[in-house]
PDB file of N, CA and C in Angstrom:
ATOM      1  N   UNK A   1      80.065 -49.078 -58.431  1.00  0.00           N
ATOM      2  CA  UNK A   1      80.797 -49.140 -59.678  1.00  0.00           C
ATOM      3  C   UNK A   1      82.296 -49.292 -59.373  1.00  0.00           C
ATOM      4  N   UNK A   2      82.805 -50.208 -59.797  1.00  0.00           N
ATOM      5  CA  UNK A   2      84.268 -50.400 -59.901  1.00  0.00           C
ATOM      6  C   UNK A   2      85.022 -49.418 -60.669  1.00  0.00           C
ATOM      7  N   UNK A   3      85.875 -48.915 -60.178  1.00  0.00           N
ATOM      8  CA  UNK A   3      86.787 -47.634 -61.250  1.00  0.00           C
ATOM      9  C   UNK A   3      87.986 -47.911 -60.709  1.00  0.00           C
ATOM     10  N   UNK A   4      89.004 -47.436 -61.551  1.00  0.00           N
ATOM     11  CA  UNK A   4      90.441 -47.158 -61.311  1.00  0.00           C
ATOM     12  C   UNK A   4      90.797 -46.417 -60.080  1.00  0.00           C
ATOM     13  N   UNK A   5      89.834 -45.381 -59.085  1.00  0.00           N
ATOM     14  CA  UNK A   5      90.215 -44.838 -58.102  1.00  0.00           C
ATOM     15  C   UNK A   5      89.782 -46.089 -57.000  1.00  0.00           C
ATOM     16  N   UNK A   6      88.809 -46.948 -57.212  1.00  0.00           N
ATOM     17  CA  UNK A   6      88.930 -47.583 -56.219  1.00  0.00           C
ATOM     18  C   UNK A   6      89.584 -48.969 -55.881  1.00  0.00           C
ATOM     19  N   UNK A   7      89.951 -49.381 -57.262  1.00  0.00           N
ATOM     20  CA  UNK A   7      91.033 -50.223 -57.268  1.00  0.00           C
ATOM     21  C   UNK A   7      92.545 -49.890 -56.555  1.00  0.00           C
ATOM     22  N   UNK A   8      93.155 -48.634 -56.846  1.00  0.00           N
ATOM     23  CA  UNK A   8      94.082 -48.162 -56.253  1.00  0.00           C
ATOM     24  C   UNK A   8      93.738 -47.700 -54.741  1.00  0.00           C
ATOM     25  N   UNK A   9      92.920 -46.768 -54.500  1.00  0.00           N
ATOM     26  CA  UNK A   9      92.750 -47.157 -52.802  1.00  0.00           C
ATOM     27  C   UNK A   9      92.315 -48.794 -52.518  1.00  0.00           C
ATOM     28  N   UNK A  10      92.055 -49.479 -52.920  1.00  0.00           N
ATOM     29  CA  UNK A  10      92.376 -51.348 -52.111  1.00  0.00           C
ATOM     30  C   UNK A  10      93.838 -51.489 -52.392  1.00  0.00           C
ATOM     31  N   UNK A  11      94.467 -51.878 -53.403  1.00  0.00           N
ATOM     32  CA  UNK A  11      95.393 -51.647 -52.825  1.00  0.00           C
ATOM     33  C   UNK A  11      96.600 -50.762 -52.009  1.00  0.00           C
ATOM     34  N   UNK A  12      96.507 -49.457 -52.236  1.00  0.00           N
ATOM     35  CA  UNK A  12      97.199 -48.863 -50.943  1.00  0.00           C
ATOM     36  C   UNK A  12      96.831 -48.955 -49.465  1.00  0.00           C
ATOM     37  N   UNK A  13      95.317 -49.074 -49.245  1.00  0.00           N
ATOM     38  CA  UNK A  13      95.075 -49.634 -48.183  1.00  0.00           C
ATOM     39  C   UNK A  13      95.772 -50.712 -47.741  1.00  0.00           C
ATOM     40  N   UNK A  14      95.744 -52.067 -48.430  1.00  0.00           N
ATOM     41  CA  UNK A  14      95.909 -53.493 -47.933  1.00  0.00           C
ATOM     42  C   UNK A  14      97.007 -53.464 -48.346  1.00  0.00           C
ATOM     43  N   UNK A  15      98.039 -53.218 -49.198  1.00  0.00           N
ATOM     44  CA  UNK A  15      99.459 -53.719 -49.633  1.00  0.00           C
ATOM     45  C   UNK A  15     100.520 -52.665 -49.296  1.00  0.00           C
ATOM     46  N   UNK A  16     100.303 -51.915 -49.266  1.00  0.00           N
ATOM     47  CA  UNK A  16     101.557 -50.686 -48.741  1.00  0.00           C
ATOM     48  C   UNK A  16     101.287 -51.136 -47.421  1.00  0.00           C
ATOM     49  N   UNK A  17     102.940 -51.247 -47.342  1.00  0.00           N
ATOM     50  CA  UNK A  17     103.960 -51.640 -46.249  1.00  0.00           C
ATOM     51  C   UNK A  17     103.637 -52.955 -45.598  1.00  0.00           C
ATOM     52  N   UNK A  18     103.164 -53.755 -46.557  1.00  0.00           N
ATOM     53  CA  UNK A  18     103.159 -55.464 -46.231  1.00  0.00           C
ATOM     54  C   UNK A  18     104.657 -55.711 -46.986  1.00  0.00           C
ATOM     55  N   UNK A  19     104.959 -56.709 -45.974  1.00  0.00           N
ATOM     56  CA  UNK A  19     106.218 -57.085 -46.657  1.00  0.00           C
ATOM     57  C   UNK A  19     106.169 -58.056 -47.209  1.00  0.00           C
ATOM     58  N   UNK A  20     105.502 -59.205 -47.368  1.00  0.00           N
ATOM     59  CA  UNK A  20     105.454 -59.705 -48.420  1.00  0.00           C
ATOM     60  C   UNK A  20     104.249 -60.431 -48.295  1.00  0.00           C
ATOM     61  N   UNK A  21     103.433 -61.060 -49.657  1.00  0.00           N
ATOM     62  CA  UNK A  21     102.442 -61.661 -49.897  1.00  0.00           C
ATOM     63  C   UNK A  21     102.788 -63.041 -50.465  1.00  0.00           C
ATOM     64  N   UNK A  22     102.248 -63.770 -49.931  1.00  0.00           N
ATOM     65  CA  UNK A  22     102.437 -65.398 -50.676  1.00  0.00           C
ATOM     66  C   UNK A  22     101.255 -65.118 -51.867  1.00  0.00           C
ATOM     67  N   UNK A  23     101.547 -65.786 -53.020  1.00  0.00           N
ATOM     68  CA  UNK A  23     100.808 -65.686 -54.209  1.00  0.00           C
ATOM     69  C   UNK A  23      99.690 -67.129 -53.737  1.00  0.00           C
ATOM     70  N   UNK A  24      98.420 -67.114 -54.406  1.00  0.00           N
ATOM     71  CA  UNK A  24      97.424 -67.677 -54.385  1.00  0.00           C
ATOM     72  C   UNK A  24      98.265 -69.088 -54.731  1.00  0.00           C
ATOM     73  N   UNK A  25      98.128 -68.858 -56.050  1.00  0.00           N
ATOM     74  CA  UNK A  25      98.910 -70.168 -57.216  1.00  0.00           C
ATOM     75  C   UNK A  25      99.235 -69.524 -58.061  1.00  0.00           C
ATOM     76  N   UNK A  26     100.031 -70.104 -59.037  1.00  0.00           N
ATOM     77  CA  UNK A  26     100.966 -70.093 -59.972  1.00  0.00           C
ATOM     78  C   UNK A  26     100.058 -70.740 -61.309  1.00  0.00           C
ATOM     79  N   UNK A  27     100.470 -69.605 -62.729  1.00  0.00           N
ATOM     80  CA  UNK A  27     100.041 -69.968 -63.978  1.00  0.00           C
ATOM     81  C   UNK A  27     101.124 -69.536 -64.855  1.00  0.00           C
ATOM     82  N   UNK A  28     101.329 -70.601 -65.733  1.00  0.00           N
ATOM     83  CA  UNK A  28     102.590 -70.315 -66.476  1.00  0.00           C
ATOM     84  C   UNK A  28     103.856 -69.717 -65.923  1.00  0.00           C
ATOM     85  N   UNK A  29     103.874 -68.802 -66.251  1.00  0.00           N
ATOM     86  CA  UNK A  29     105.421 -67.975 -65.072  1.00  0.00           C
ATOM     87  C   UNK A  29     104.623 -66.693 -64.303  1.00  0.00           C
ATOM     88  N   UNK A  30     103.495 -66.673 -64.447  1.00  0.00           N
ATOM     89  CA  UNK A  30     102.506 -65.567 -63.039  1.00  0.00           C
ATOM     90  C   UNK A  30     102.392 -66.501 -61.905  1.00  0.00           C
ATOM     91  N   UNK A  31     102.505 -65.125 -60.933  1.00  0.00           N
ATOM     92  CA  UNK A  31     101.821 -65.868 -59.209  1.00  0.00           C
ATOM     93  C   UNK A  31     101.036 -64.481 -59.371  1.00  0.00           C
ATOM     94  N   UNK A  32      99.832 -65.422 -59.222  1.00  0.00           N
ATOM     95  CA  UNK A  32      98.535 -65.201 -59.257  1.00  0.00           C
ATOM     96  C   UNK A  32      98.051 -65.018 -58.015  1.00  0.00           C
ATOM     97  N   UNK A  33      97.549 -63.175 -57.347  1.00  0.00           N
ATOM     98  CA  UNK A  33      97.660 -63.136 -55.922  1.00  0.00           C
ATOM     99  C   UNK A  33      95.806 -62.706 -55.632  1.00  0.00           C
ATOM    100  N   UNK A  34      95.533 -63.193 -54.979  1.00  0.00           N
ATOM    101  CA  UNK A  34      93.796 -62.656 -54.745  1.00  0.00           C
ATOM    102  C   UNK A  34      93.832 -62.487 -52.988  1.00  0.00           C
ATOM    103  N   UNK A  35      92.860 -61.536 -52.901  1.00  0.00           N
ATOM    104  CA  UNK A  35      92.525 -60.723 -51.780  1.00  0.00           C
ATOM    105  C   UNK A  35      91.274 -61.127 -51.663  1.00  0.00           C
ATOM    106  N   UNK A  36      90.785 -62.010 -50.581  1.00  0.00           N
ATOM    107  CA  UNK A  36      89.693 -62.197 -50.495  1.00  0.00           C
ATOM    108  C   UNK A  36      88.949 -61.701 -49.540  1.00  0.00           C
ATOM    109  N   UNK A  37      87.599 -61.024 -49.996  1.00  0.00           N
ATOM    110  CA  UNK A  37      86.915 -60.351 -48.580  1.00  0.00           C
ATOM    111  C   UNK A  37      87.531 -59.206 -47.861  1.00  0.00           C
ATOM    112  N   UNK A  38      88.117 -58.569 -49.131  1.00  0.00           N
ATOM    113  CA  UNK A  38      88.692 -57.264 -48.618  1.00  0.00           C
ATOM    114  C   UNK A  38      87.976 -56.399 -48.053  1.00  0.00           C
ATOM    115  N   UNK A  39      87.811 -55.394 -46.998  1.00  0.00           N
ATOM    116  CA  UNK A  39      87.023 -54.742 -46.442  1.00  0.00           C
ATOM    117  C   UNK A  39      87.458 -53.480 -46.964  1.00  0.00           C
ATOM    118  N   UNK A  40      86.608 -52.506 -47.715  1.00  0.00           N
ATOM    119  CA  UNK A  40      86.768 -51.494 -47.925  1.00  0.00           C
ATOM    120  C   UNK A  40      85.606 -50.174 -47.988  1.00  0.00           C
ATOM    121  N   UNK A  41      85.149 -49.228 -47.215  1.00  0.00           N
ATOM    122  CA  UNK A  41      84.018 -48.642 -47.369  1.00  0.00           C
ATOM    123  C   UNK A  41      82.859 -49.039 -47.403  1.00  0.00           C
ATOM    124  N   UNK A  42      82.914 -50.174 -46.167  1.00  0.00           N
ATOM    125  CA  UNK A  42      81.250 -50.786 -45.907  1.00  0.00           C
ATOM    126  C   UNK A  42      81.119 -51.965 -46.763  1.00  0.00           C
ATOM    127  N   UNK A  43      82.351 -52.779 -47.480  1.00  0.00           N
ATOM    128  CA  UNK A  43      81.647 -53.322 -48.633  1.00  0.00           C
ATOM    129  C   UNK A  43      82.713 -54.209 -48.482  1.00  0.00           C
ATOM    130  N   UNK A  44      82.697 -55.301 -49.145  1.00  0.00           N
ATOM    131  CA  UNK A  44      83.297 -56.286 -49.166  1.00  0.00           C
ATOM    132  C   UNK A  44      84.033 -56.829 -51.098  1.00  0.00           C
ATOM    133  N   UNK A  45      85.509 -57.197 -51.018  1.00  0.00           N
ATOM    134  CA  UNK A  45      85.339 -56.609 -52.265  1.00  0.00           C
ATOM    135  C   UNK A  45      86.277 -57.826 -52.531  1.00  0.00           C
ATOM    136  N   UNK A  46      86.617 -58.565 -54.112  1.00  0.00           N
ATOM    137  CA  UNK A  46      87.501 -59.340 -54.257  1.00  0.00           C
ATOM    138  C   UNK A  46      88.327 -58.850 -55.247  1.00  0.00           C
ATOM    139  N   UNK A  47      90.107 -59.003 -55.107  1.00  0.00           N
ATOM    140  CA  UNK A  47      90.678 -58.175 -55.955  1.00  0.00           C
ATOM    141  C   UNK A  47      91.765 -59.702 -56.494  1.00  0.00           C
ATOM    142  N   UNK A  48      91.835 -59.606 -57.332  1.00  0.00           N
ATOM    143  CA  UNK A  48      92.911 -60.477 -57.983  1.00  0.00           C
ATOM    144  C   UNK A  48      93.796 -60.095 -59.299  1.00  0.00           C
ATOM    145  N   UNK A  49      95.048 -59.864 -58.487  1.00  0.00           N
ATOM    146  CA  UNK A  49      95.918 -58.961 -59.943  1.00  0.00           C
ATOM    147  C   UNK A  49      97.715 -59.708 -59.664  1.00  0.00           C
ATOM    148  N   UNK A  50      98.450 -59.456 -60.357  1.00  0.00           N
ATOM    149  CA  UNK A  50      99.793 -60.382 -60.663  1.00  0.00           C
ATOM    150  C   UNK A  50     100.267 -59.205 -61.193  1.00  0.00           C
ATOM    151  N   UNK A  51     101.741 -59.232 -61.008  1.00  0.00           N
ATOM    152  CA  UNK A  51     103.174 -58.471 -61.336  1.00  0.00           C
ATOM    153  C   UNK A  51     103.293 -59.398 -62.550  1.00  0.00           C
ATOM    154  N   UNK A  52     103.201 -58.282 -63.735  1.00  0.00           N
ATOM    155  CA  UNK A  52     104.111 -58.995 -65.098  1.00  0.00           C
ATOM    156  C   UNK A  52     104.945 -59.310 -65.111  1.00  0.00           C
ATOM    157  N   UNK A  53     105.842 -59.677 -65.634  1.00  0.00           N
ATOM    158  CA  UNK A  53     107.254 -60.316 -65.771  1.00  0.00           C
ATOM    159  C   UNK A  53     107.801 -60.652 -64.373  1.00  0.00           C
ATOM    160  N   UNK A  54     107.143 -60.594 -63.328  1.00  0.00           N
ATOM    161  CA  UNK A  54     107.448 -60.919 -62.101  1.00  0.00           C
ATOM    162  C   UNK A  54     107.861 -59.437 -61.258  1.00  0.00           C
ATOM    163  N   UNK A  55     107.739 -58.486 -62.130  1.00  0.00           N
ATOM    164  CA  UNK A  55     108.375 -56.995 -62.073  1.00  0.00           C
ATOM    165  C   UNK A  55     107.122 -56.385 -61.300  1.00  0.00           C
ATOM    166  N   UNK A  56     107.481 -55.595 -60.138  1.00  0.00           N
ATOM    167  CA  UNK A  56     107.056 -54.644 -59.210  1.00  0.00           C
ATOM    168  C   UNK A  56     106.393 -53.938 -59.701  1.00  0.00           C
ATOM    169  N   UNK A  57     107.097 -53.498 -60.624  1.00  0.00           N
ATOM    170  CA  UNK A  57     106.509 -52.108 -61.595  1.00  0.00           C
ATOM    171  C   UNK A  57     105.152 -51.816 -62.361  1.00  0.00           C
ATOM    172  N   UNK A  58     104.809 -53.167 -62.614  1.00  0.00           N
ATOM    173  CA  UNK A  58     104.094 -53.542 -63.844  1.00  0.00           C
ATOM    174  C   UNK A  58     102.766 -54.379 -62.995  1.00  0.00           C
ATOM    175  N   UNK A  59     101.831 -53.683 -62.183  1.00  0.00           N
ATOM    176  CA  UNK A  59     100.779 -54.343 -61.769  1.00  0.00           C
ATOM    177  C   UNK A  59      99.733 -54.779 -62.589  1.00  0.00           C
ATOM    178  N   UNK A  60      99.240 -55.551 -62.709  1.00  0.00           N
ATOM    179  CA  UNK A  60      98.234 -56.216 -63.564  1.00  0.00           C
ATOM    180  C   UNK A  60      96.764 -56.732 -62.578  1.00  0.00           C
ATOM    181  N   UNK A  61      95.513 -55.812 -62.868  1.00  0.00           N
ATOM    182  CA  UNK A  61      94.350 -55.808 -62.094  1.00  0.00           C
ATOM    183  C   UNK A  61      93.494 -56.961 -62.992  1.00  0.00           C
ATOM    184  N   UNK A  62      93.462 -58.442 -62.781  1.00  0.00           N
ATOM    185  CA  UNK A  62      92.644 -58.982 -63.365  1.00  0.00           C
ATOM    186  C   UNK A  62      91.003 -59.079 -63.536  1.00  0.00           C
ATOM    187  N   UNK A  63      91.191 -59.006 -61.860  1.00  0.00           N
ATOM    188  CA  UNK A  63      89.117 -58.994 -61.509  1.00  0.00           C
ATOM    189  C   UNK A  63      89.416 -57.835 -59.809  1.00  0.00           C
ATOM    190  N   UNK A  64      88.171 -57.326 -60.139  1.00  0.00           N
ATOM    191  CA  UNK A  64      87.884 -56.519 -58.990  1.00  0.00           C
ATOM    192  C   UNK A  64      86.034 -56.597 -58.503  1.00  0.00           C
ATOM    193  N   UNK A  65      85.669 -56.766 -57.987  1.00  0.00           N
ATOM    194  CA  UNK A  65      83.773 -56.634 -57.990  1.00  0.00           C
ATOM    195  C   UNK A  65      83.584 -56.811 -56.442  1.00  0.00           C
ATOM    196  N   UNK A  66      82.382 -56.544 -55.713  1.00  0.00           N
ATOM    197  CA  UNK A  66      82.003 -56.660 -54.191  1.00  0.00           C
ATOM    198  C   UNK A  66      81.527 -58.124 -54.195  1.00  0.00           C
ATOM    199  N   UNK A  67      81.531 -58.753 -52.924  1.00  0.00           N
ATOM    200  CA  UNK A  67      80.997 -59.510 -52.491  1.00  0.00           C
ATOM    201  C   UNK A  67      80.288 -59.817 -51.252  1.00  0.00           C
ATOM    202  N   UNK A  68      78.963 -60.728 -51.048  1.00  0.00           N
ATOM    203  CA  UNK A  68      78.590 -60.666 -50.190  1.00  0.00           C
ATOM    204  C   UNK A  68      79.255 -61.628 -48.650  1.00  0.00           C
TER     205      UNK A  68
END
């Protein structure tokens, strides 16, 4: 089951203290960033989320689910 605790451990795992991420592509004024084949707890997982207004602050979790 996907939940809010395990969305936030993927990213503190994979993004704290990366210095920077190139965005996937670009939609309207989002860069649109996906994590593919994230490894997390035996499982394989795809996360794709974008900074609102381009702002740090303001994470936006679009899709999260495992993959094989």
């Amino acid at each position: 089951m996907i939940i809010k605790e395990l969305i936030l451990d993927l990213l503190k795992e994979k993004l704290n203290g990366r210095k920077r991420m190139k965005p996937q592509k670009r939609v309207k004024n989002r860069d649109i960033y996906v994590l593919e084949k994230t490894f997390y707890s035996d499982k394989n997982y795809l996360l794709v989320f974008w900074f609102e207004d381009n702002n740090s602050d303001w994470l936006w979790v679009r899709n999260c689910y495992p993959i094989s």
